[in-house]
C-alpha atoms as a PDB file:
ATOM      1  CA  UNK A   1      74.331 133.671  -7.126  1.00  0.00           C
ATOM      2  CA  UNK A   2      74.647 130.863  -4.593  1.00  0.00           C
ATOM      3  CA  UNK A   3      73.862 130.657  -1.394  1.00  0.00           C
ATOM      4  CA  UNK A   4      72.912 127.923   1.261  1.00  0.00           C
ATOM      5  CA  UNK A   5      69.251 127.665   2.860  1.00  0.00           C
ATOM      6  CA  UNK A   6      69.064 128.231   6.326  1.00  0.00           C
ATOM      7  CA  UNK A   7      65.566 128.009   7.307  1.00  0.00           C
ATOM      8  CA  UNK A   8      62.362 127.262   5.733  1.00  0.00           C
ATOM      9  CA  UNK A   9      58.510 128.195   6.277  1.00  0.00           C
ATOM     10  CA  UNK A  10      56.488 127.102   3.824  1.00  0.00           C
ATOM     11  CA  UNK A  11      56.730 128.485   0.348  1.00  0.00           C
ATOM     12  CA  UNK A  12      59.667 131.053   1.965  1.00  0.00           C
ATOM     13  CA  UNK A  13      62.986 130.132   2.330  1.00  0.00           C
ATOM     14  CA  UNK A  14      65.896 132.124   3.829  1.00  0.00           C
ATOM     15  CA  UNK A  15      69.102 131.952   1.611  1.00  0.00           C
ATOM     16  CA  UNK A  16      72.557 133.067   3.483  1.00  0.00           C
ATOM     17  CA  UNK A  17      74.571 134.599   0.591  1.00  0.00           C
ATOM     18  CA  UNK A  18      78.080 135.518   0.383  1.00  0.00           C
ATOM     19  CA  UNK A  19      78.844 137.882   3.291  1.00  0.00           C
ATOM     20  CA  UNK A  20      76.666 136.297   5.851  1.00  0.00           C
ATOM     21  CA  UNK A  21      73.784 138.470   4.217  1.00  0.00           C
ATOM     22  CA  UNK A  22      70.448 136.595   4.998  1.00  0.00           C
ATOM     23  CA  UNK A  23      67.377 136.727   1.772  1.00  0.00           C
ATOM     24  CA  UNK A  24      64.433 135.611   1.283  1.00  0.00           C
ATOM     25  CA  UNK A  25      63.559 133.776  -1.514  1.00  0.00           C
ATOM     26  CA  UNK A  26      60.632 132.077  -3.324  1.00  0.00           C
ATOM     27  CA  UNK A  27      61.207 128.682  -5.398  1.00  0.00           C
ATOM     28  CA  UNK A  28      60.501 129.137  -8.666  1.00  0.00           C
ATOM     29  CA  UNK A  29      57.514 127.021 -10.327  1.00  0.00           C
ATOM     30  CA  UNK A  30      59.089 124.586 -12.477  1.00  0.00           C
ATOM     31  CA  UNK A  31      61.435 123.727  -9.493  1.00  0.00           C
ATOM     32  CA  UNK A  32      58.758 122.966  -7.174  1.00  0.00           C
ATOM     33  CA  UNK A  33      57.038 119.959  -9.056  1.00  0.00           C
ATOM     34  CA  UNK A  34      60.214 118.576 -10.833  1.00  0.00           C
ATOM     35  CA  UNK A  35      60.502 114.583 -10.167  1.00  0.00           C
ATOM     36  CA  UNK A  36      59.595 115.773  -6.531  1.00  0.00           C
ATOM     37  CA  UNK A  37      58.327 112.736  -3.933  1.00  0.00           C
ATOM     38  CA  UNK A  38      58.441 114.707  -1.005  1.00  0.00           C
ATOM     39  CA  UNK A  39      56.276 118.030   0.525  1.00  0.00           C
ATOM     40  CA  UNK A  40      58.860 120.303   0.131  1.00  0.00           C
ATOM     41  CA  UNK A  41      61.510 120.885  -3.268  1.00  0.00           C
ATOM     42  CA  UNK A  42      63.938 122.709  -1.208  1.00  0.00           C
ATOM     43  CA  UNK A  43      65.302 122.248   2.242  1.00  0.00           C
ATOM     44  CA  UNK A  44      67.233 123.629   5.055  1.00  0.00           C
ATOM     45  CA  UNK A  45      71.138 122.966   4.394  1.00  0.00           C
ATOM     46  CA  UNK A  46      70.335 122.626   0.527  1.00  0.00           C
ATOM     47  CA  UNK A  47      73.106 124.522  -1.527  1.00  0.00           C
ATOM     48  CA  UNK A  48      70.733 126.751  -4.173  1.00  0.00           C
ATOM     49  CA  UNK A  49      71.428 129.129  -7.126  1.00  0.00           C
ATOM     50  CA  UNK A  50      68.956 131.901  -6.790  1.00  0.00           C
ATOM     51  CA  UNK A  51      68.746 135.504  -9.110  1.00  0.00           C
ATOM     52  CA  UNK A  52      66.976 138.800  -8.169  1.00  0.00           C
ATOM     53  CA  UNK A  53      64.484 140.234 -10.057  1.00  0.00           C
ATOM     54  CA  UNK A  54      64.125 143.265  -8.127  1.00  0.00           C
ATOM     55  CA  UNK A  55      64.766 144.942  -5.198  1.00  0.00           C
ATOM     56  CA  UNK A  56      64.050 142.358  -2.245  1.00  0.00           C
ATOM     57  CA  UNK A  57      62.693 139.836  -4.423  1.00  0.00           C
ATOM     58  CA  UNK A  58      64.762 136.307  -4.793  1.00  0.00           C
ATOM     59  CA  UNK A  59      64.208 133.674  -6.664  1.00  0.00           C
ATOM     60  CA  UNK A  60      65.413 129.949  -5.987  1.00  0.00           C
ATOM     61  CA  UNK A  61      66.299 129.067  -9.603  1.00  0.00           C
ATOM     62  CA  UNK A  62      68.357 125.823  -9.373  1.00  0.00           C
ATOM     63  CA  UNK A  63      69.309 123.174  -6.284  1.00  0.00           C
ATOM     64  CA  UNK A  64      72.615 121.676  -6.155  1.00  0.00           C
ATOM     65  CA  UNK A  65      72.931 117.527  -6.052  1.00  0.00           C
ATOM     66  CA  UNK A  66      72.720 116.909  -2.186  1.00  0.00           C
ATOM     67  CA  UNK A  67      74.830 114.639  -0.909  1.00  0.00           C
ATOM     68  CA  UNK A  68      72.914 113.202   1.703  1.00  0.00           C
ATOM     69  CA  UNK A  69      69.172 114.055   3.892  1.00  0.00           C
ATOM     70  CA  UNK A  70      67.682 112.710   6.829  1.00  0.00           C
ATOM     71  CA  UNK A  71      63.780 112.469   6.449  1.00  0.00           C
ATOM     72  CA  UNK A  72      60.653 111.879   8.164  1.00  0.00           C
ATOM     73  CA  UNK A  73      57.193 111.142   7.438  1.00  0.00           C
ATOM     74  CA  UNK A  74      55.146 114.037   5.547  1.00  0.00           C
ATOM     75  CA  UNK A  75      51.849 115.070   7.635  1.00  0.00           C
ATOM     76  CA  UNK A  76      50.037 115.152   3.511  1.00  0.00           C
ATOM     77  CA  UNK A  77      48.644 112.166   2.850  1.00  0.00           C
ATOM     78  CA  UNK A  78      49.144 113.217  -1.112  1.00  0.00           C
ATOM     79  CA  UNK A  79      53.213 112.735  -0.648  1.00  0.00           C
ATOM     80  CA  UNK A  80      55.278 110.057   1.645  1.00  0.00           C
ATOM     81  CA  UNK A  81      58.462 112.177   2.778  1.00  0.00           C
ATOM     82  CA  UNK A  82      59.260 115.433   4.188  1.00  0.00           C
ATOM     83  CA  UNK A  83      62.571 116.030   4.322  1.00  0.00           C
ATOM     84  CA  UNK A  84      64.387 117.697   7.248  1.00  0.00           C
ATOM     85  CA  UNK A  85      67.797 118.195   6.184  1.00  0.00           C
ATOM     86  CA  UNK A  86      70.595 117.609   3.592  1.00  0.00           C
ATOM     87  CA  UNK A  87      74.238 118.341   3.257  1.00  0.00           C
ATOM     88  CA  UNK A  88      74.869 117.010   6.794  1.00  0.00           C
ATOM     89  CA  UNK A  89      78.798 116.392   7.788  1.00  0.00           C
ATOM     90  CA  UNK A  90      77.673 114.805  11.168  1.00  0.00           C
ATOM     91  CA  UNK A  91      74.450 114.396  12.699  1.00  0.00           C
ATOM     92  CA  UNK A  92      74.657 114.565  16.627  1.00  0.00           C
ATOM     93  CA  UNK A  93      72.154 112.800  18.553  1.00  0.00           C
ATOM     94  CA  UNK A  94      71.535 114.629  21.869  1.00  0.00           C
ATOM     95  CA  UNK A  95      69.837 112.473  24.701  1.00  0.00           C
ATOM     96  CA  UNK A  96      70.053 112.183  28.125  1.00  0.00           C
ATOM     97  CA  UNK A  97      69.897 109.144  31.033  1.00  0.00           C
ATOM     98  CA  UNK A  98      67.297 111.144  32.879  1.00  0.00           C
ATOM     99  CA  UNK A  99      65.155 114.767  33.342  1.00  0.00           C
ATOM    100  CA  UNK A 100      64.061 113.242  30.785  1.00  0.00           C
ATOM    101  CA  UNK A 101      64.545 109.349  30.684  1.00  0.00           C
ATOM    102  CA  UNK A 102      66.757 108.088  27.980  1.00  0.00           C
ATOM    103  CA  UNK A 103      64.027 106.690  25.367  1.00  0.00           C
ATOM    104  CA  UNK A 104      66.337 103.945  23.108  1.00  0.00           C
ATOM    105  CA  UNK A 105      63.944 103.918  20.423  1.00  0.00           C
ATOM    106  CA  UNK A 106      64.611 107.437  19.595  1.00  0.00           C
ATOM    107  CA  UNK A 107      68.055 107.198  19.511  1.00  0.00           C
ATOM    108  CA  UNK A 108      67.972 103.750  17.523  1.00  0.00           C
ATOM    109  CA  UNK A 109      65.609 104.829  15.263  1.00  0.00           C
ATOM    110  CA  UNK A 110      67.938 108.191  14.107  1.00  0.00           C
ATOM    111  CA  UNK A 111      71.126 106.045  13.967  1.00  0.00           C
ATOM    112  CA  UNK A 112      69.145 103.905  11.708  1.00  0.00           C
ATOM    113  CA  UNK A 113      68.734 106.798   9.355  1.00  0.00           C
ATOM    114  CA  UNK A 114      71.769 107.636   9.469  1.00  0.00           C
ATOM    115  CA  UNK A 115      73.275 104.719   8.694  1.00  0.00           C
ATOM    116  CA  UNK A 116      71.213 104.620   5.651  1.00  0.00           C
ATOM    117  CA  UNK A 117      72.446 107.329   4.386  1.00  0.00           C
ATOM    118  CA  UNK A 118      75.469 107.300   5.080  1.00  0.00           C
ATOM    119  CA  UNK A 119      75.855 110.248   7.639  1.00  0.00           C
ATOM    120  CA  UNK A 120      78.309 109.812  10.511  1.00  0.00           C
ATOM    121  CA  UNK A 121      76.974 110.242  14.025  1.00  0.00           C
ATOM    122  CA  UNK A 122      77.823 111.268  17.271  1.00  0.00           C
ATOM    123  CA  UNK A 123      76.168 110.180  19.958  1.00  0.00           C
ATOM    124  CA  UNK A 124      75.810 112.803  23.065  1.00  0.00           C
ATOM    125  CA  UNK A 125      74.640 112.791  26.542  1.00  0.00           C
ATOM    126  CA  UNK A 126      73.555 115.879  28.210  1.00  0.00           C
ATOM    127  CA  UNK A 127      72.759 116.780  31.984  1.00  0.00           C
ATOM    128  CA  UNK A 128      75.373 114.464  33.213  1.00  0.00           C
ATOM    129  CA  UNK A 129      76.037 116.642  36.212  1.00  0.00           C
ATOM    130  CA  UNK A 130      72.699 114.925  37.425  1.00  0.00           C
ATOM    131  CA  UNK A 131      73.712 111.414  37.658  1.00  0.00           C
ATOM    132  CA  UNK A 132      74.435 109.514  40.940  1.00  0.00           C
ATOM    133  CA  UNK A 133      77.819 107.042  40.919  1.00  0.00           C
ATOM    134  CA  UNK A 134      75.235 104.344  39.786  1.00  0.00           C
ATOM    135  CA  UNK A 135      73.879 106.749  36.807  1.00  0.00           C
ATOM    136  CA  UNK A 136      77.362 107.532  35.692  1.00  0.00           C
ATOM    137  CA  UNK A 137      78.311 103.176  36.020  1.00  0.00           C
ATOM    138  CA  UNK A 138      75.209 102.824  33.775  1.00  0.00           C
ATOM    139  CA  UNK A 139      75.915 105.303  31.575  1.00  0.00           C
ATOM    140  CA  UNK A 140      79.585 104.011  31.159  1.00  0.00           C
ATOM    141  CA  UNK A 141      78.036 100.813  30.136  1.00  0.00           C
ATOM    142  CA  UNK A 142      75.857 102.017  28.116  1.00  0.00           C
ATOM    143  CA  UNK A 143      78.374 104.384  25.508  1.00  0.00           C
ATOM    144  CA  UNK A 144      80.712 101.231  26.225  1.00  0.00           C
ATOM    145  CA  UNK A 145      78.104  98.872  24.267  1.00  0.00           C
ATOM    146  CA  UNK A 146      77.417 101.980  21.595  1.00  0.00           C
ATOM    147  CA  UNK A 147      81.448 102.086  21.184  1.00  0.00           C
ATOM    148  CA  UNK A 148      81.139  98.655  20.689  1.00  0.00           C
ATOM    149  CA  UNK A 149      78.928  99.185  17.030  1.00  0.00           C
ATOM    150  CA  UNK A 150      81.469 101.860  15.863  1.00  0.00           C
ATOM    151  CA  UNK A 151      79.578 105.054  17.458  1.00  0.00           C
ATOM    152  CA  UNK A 152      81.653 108.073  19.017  1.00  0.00           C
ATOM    153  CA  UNK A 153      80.162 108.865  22.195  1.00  0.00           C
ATOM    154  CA  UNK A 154      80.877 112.204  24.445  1.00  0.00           C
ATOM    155  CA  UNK A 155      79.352 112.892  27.906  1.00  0.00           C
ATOM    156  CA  UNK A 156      78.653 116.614  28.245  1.00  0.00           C
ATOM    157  CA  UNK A 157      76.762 119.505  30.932  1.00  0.00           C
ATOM    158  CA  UNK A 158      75.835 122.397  29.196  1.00  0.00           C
ATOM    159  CA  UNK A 159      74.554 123.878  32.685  1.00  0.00           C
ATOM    160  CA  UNK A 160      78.002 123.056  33.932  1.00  0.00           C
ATOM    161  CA  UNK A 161      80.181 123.611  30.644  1.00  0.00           C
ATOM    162  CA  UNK A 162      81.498 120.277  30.705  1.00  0.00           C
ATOM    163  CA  UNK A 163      82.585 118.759  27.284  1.00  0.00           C
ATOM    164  CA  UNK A 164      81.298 121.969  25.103  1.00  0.00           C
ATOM    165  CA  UNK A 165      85.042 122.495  23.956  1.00  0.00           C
ATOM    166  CA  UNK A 166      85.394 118.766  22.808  1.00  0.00           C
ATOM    167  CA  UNK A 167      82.475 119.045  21.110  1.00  0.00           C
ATOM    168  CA  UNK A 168      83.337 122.507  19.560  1.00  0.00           C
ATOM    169  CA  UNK A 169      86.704 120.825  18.244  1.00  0.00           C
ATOM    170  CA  UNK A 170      84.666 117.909  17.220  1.00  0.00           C
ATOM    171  CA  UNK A 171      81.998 119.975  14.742  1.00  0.00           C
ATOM    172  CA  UNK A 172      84.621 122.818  13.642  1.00  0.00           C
ATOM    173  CA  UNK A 173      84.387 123.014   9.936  1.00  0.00           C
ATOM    174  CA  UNK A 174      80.995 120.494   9.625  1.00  0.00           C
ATOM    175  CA  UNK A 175      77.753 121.153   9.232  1.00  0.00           C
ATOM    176  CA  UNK A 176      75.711 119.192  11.718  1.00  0.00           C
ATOM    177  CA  UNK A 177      72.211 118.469  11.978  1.00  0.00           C
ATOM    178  CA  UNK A 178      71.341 118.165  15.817  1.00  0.00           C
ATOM    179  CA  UNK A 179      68.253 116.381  16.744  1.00  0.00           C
ATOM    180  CA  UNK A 180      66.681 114.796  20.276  1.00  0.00           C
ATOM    181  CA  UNK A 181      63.562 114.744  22.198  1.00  0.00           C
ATOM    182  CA  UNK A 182      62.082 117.749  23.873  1.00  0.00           C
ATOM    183  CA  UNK A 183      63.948 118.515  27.213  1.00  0.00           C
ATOM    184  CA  UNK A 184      66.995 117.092  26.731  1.00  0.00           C
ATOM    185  CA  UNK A 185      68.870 120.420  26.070  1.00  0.00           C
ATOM    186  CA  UNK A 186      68.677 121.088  22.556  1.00  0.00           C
ATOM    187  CA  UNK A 187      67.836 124.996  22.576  1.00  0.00           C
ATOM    188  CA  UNK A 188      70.476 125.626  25.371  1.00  0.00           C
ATOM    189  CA  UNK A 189      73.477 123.367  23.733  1.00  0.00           C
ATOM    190  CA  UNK A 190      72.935 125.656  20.613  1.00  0.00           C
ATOM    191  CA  UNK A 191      73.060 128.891  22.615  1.00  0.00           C
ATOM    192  CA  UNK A 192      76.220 127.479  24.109  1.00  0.00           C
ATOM    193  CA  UNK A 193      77.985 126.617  20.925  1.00  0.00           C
ATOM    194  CA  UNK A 194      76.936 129.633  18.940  1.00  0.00           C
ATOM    195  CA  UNK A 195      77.662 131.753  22.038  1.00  0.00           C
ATOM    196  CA  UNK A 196      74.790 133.949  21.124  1.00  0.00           C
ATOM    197  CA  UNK A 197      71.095 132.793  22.251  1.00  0.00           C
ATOM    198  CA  UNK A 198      69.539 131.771  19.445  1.00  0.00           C
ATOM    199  CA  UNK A 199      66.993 129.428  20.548  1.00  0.00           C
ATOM    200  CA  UNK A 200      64.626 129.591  23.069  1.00  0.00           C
ATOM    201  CA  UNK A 201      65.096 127.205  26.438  1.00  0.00           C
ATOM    202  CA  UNK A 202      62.204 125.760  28.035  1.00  0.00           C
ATOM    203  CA  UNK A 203      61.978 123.844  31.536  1.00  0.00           C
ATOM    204  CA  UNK A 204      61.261 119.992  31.851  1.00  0.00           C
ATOM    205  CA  UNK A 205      58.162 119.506  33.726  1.00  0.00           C
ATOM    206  CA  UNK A 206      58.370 117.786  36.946  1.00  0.00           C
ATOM    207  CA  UNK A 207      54.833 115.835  36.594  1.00  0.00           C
ATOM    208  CA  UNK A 208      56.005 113.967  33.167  1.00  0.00           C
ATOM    209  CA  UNK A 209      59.622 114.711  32.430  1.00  0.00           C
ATOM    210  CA  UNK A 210      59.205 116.381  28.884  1.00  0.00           C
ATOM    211  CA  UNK A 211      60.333 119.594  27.587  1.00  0.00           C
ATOM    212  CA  UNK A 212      58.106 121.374  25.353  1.00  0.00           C
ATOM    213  CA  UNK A 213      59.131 121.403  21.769  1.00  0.00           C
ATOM    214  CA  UNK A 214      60.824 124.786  21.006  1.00  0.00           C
ATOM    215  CA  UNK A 215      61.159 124.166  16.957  1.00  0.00           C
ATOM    216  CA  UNK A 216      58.543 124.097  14.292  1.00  0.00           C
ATOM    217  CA  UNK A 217      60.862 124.276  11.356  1.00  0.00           C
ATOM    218  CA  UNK A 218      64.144 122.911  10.999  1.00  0.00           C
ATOM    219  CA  UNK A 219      67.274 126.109  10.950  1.00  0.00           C
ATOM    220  CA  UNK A 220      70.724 126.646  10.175  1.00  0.00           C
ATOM    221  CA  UNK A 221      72.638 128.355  12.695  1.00  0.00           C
ATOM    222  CA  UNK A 222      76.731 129.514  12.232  1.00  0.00           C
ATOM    223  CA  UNK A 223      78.997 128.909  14.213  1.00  0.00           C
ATOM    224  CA  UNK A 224      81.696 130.384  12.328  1.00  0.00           C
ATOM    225  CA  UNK A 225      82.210 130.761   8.562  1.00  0.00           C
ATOM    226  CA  UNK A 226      83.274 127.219   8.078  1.00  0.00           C
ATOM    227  CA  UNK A 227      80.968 126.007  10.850  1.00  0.00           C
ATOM    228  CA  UNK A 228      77.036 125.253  10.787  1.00  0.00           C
ATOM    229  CA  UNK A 229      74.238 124.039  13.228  1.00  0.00           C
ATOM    230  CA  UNK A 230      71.171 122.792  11.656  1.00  0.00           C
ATOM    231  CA  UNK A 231      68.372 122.908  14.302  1.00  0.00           C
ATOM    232  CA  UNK A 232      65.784 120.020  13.721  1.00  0.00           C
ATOM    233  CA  UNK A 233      61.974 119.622  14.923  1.00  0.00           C
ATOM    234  CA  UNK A 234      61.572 116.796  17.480  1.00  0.00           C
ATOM    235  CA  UNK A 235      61.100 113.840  15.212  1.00  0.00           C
ATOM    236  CA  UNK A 236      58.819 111.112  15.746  1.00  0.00           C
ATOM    237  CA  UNK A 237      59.209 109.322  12.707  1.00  0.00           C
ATOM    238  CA  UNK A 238      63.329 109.341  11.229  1.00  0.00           C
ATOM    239  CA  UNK A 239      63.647 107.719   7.993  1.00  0.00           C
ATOM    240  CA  UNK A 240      61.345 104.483   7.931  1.00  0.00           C
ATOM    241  CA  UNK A 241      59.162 105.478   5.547  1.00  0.00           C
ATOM    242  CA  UNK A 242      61.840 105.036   2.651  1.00  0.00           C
ATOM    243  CA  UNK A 243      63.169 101.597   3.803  1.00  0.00           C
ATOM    244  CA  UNK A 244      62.226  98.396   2.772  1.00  0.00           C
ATOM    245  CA  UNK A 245      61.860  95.575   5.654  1.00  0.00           C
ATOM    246  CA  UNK A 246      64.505  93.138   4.330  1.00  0.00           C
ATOM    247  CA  UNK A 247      67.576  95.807   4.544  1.00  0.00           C
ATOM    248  CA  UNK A 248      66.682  97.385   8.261  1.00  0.00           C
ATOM    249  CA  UNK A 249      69.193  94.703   9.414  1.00  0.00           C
ATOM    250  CA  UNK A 250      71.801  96.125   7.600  1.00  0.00           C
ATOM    251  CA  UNK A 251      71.466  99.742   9.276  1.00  0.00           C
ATOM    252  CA  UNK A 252      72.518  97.361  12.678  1.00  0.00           C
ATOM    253  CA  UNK A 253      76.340  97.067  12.441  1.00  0.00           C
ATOM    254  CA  UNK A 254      76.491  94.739  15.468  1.00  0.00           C
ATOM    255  CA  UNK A 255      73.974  92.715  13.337  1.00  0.00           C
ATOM    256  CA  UNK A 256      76.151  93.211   9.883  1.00  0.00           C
ATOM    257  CA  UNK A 257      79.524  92.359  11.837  1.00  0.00           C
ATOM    258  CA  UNK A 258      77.483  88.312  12.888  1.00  0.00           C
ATOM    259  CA  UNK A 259      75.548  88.240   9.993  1.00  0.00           C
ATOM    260  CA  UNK A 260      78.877  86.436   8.012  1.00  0.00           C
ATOM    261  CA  UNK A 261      78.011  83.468  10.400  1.00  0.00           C
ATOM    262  CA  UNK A 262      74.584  82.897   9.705  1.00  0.00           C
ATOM    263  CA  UNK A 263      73.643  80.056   7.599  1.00  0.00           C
ATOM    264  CA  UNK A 264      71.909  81.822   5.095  1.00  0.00           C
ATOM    265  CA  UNK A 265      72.848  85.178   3.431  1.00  0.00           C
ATOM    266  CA  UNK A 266      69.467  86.724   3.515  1.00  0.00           C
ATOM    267  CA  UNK A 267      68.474  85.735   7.402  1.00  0.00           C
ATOM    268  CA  UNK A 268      66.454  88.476   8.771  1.00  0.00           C
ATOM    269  CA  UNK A 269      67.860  87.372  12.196  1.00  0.00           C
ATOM    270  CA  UNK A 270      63.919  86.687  13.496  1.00  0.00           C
ATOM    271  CA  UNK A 271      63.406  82.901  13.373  1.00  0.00           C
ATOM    272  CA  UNK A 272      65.532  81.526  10.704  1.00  0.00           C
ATOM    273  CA  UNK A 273      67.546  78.379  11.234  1.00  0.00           C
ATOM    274  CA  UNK A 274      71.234  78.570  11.285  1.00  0.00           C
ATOM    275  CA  UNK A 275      70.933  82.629  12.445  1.00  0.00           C
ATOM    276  CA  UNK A 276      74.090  83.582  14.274  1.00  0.00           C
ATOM    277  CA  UNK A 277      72.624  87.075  15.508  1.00  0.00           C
ATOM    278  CA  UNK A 278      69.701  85.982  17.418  1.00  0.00           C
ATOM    279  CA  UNK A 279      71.301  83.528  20.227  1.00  0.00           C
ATOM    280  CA  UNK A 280      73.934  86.359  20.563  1.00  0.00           C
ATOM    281  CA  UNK A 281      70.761  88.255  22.048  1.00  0.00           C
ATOM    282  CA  UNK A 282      69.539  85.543  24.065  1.00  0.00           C
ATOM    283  CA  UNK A 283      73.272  84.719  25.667  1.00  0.00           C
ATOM    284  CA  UNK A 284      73.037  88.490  26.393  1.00  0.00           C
ATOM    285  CA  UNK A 285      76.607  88.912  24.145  1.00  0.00           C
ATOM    286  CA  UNK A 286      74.414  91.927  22.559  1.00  0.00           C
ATOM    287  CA  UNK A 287      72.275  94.643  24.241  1.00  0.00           C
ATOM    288  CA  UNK A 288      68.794  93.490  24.601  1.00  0.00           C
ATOM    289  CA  UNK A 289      67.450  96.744  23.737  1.00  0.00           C
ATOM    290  CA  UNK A 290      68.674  96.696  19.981  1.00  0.00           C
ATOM    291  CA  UNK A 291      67.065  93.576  19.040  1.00  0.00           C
ATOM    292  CA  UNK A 292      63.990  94.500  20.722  1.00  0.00           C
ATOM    293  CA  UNK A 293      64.337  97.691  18.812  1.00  0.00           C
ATOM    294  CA  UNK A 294      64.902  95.881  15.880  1.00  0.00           C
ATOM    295  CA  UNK A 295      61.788  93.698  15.967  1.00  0.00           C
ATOM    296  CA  UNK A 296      59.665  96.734  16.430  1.00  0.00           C
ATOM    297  CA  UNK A 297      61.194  98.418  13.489  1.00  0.00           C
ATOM    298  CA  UNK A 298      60.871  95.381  11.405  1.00  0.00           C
ATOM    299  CA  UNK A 299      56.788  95.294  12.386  1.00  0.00           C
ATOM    300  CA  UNK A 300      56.520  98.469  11.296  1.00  0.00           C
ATOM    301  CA  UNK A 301      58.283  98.685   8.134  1.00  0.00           C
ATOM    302  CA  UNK A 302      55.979  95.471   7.196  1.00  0.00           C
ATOM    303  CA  UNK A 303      52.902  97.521   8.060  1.00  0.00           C
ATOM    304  CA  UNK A 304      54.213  99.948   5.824  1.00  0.00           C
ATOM    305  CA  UNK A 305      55.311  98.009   3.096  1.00  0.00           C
ATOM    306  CA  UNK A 306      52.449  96.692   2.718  1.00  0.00           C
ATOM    307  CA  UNK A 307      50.616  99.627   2.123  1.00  0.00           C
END
């Protein structure tokens, strides 16, 4: 029988099966250590064939090819991934300008991941009911520039209901991973689009601006039939871990679209003669926060690589 993983804790795993019907299932042994490099064999969104032995007891036999994950780094230091997700139509990355502050190296890092494999992502700002004029110029700017790299933006207030139909249209018959910092509106955007609650909603704090994190372990919610939410952990750490230094630049499109005009093919865009990215930068004809992010990214993927 197949059936399509919608949540896992450890060496459990709940299987949705034909009919909506929800299992759980144990992965068999050979499965788990088969040409594995990350902590877990099987993961939320994975497409599985499982068989019953008995009553109530499922067995994970076989895992479909994915065609794409997002990943992050694995807390045991005996294996270097952990992956979060796979199967993903459209990962959404949910931020906000403020309550809490926009952090760009969040939302850099995850479009870097996605763009490395090959996942399509939508970009969305939450709480927009609680910007001034000058907030909402800003913010107008700032999807502008993200526009700009090929992104699709959309402005939404789950408190006030604004956008959640565009967005329904916009996921209808995907499966979308949806990931952001703590506080931005995660839990209550999936109790909005599911129109049951299914997550728990927690209050920013005044003193520092953060949420607390809600999710432990990454879920699949439905929507409809055709329609599924995959609820991830907040992530620290997207995808670097499985990068090499020399390609980050290519997970830039901004950087890719210039890169023709440098003077040599394989210019990291740091302090190689003849770059055509760089001065772009410094004439401020590209954001200033992308290159920044990209020079942190690039110092830690060499402290990585070399290890």
């Amino acid at each position: 029988m197949k059936g399509i993983v919608v949540k896992s804790t450890g060496s459990w795993y709940k299987v949705r099966i034909a009919h909506g019907e929800i299992v759980d299932a144990r992965v068999r042994g050979k499965l788990r250590t088969t040409g594995i490099r990350s902590t877990n064999p099987v993961a939320v969104g994975d497409m599985v064939l499982l068989s019953q032995r008995s009553e109530g007891d499922w067995s994970i036999d076989d895992l479909e090819e994915r065609k794409n994950y997002i990943i992050r780094k694995a807390t045991k230091l005996s294996k270097q991934t952990h992956i979060v997700a796979a199967n993903i139509d459209l990962a959404i990355a949910l931020v906000t300008l403020k309550n809490p502050k926009l952090k760009f190296g969040f939302l850099d890092r995850m479009l870097i991941t996605t763009e490395a494999y090959n996942i399509p992502t939508l970009i969305v700002f939450n709480k927009i009911d609680l910007l001034n004029d000058v907030e909402r110029d800003y913010l107008n700017e700032l999807s502008k520039a993200y526009q700009n790299f090929g992104y699709t933006m959309l402005q939404i207030s789950v408190n006030e209901y604004m956008g959640i139909e565009e967005l329904k249209a916009t996921i209808h018959n995907k499966t979308c991973a949806i990931s952001g910092h703590s506080g931005v509106g995660k839990s209550s955007l999936l109790n909005a689009l599911t129109g049951i609650e299914v997550a728990r909603v927690t209050d920013v704090s005044d003193f520092n601006e953060k949420g607390q994190h809600t999710t432990t372990f990454a879920e699949l919610y439905e929507v409809n039939p055709s329609t599924f939410l995959i609820d991830t952990p907040g992530l620290k750490s997207f995808g670097l871990i499985d990068m090499q230094k020399e390609e980050l630049k290519d997970y830039f499109p901004e950087m890719v679209e210039r890169s023709s005009n440098c003077k040599f093919h394989n210019c990291l865009h740091i302090n190689e003669p003849g770059c055509a990215v760089k001065p772009a930068y410094e004439n401020s004809e590209l954001p200033w926060f992308r290159y920044e992010n990209y020079l942190h990214f690039f110092d830690e993927l060499k402290d990585l690589n070399a290890h």
